[in-house]
C-alpha atoms as a PDB file:
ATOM      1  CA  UNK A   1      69.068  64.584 120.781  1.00  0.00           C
ATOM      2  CA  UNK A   2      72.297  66.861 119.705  1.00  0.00           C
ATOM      3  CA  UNK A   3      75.556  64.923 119.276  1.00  0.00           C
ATOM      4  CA  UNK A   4      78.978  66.311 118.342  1.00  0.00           C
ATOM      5  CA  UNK A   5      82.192  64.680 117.140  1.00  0.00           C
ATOM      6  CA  UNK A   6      85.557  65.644 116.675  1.00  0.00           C
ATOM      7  CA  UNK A   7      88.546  65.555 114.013  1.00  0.00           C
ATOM      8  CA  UNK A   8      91.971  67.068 113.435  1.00  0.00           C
ATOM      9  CA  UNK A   9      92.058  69.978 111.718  1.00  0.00           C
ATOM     10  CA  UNK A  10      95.370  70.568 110.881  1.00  0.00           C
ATOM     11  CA  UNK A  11      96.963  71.606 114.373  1.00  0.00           C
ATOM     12  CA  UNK A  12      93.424  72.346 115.111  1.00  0.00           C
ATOM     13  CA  UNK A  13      89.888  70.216 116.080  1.00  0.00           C
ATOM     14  CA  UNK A  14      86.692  70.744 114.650  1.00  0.00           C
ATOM     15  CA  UNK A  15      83.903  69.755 116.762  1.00  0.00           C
ATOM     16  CA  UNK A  16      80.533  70.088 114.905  1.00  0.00           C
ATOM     17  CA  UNK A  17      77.240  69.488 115.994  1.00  0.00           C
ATOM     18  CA  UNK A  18      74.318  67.210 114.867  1.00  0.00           C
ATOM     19  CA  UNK A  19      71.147  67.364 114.753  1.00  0.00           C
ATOM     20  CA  UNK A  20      68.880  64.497 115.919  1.00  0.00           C
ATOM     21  CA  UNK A  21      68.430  63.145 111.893  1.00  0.00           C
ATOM     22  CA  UNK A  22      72.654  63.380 111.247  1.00  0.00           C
ATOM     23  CA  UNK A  23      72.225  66.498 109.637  1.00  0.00           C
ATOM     24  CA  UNK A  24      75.170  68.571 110.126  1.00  0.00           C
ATOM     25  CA  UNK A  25      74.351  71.906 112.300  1.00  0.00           C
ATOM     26  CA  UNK A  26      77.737  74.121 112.828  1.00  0.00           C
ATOM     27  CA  UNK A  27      81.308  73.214 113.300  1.00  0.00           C
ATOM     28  CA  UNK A  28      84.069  75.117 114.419  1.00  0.00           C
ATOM     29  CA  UNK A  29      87.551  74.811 115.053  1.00  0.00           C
ATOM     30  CA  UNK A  30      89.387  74.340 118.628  1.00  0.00           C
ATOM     31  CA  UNK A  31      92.076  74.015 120.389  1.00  0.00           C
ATOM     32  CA  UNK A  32      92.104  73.366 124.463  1.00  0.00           C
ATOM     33  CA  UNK A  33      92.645  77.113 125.127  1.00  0.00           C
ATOM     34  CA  UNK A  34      90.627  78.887 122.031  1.00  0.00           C
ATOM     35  CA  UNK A  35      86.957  78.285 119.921  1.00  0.00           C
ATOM     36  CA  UNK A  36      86.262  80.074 117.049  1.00  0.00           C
ATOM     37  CA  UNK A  37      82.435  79.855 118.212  1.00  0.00           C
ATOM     38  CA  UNK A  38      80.293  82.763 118.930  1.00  0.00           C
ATOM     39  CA  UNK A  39      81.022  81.832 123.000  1.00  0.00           C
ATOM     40  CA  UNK A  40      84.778  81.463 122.218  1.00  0.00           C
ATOM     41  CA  UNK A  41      85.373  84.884 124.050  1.00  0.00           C
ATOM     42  CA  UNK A  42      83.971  83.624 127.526  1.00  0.00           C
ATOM     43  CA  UNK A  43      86.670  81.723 129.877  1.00  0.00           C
ATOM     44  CA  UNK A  44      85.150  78.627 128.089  1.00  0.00           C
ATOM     45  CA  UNK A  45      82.559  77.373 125.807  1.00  0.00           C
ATOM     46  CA  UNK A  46      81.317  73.709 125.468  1.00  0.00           C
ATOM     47  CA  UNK A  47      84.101  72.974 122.729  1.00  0.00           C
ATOM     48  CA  UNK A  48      86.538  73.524 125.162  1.00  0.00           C
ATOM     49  CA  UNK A  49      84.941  71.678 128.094  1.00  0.00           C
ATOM     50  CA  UNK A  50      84.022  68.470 125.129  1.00  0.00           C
ATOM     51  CA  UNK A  51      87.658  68.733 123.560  1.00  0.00           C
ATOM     52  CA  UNK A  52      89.331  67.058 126.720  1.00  0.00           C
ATOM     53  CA  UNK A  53      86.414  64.356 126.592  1.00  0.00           C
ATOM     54  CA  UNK A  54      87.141  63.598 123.177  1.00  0.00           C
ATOM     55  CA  UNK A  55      90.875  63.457 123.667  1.00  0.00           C
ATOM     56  CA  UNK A  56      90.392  61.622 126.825  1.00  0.00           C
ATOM     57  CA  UNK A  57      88.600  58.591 125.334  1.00  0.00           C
ATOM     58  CA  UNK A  58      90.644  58.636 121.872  1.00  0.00           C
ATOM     59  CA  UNK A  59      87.231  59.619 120.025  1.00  0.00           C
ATOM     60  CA  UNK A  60      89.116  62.099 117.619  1.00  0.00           C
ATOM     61  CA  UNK A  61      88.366  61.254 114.116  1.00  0.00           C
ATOM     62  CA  UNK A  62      86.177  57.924 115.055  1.00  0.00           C
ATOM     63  CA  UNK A  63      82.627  56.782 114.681  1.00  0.00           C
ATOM     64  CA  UNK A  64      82.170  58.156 118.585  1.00  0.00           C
ATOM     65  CA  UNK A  65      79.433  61.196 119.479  1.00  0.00           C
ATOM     66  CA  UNK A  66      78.936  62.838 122.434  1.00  0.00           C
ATOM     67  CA  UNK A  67      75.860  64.086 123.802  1.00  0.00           C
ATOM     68  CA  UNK A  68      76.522  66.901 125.351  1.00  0.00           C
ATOM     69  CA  UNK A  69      72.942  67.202 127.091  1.00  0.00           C
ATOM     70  CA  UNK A  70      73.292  63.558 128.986  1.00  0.00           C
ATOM     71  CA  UNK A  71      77.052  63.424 128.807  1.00  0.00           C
ATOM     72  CA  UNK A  72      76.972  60.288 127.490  1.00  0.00           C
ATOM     73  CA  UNK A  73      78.779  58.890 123.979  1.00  0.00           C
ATOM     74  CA  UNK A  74      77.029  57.055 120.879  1.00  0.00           C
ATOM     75  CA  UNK A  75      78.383  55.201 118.590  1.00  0.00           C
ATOM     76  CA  UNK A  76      77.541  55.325 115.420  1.00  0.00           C
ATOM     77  CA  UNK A  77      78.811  53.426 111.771  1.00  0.00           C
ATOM     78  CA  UNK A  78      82.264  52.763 109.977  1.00  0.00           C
ATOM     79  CA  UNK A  79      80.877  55.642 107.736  1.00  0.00           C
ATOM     80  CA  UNK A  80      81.389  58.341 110.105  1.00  0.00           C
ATOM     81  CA  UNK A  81      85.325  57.771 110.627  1.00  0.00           C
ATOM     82  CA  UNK A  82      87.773  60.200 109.427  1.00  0.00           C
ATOM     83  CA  UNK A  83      89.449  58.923 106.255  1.00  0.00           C
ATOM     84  CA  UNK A  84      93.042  59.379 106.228  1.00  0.00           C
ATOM     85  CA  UNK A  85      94.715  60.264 103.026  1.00  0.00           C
ATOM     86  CA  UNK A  86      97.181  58.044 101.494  1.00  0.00           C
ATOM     87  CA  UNK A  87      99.474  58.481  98.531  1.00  0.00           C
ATOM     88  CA  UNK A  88     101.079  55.932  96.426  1.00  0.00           C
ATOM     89  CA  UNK A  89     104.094  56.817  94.383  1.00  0.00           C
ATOM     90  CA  UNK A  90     105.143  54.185  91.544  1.00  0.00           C
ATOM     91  CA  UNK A  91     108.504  54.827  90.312  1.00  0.00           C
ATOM     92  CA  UNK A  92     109.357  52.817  87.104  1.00  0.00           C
ATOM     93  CA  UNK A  93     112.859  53.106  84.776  1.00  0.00           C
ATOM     94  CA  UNK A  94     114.123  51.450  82.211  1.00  0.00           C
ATOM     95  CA  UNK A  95     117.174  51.644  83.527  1.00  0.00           C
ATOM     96  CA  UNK A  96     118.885  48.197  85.452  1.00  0.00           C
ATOM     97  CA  UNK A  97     119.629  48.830  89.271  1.00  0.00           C
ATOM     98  CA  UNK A  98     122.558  49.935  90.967  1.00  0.00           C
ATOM     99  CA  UNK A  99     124.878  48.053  92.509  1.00  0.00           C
ATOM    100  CA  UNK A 100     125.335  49.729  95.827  1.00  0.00           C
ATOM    101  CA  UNK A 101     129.063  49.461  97.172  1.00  0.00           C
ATOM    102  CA  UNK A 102     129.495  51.779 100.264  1.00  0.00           C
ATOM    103  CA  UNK A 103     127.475  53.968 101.957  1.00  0.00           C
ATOM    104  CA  UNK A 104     128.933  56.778 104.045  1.00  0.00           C
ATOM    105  CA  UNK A 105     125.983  57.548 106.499  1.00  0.00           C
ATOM    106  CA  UNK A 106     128.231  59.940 108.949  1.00  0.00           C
ATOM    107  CA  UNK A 107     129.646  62.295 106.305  1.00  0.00           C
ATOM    108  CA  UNK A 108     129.790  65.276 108.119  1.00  0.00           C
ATOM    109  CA  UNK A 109     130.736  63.403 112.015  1.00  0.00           C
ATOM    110  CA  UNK A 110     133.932  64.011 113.542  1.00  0.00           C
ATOM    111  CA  UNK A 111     136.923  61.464 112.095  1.00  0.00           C
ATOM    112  CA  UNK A 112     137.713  60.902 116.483  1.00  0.00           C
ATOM    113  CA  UNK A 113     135.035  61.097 119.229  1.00  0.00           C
ATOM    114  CA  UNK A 114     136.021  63.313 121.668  1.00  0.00           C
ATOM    115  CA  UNK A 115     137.894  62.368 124.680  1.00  0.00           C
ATOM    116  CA  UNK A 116     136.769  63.026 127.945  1.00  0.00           C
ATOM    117  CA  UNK A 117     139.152  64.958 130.393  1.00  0.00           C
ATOM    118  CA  UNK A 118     137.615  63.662 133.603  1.00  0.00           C
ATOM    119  CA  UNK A 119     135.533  60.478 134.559  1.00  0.00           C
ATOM    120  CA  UNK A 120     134.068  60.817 137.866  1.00  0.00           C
ATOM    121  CA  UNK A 121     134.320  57.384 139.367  1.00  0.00           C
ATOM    122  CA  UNK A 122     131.670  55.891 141.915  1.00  0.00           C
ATOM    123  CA  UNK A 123     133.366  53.292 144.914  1.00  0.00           C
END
């Protein structure tokens, strides 16, 4: 059995392909109208026709497979989801906080709004 998944590349997908014992096999990145794969020349390739499956069911970056030979999906473990990176800034002084007074949020709008010249009316 050969499954594939999918993930976000950037503004890209990479589909790669497994083989029946998980072990990785190629991958290539996609997008719905071009595949880096060897096929990727032809009017379409199975990345392209998978992509819109993926997309489809929300299985980008999940724990979902898809067999392409029975067109079926798999699911597999937590351990197989994309991890998303996360950063945590910690910003410490020594210094007591400021006492915030006004805030000018529309520095750069017009002092008036513009008037209209003419309000079509409905009856």
């Amino acid at each position: 059995m050969t499954l594939y998944n999918c993930r976000h590349s950037g503004d890209q997908y990479r589909i790669t392909k497994f083989d029946s014992d998980m072990n990785p096999q190629g991958s290539y990145l996609l997008s719905l109208e071009e595949c880096e794969c060897p096929a990727g020349v032809r009017p379409s390739c199975r990345h392209r026709q998978m992509l819109p499956k993926f997309i489809a069911r929300g299985h980008v970056g999940d724990e979902w497979f898809f067999d392409f030979d029975r067109g079926g999906w798999v699911q597999m473990g937590p351990e197989w989801t994309q991890q998303t990176e996360t950063h945590t800034i910690i910003y410490t002084t020594n210094e007591p906080p400021l006492e915030i007074t006004h805030v000018e949020l529309f520095v750069d709008a017009p002092q008036e709004p513009p008037s209209p010249t003419h309000i079509p009316r409905r009856f």
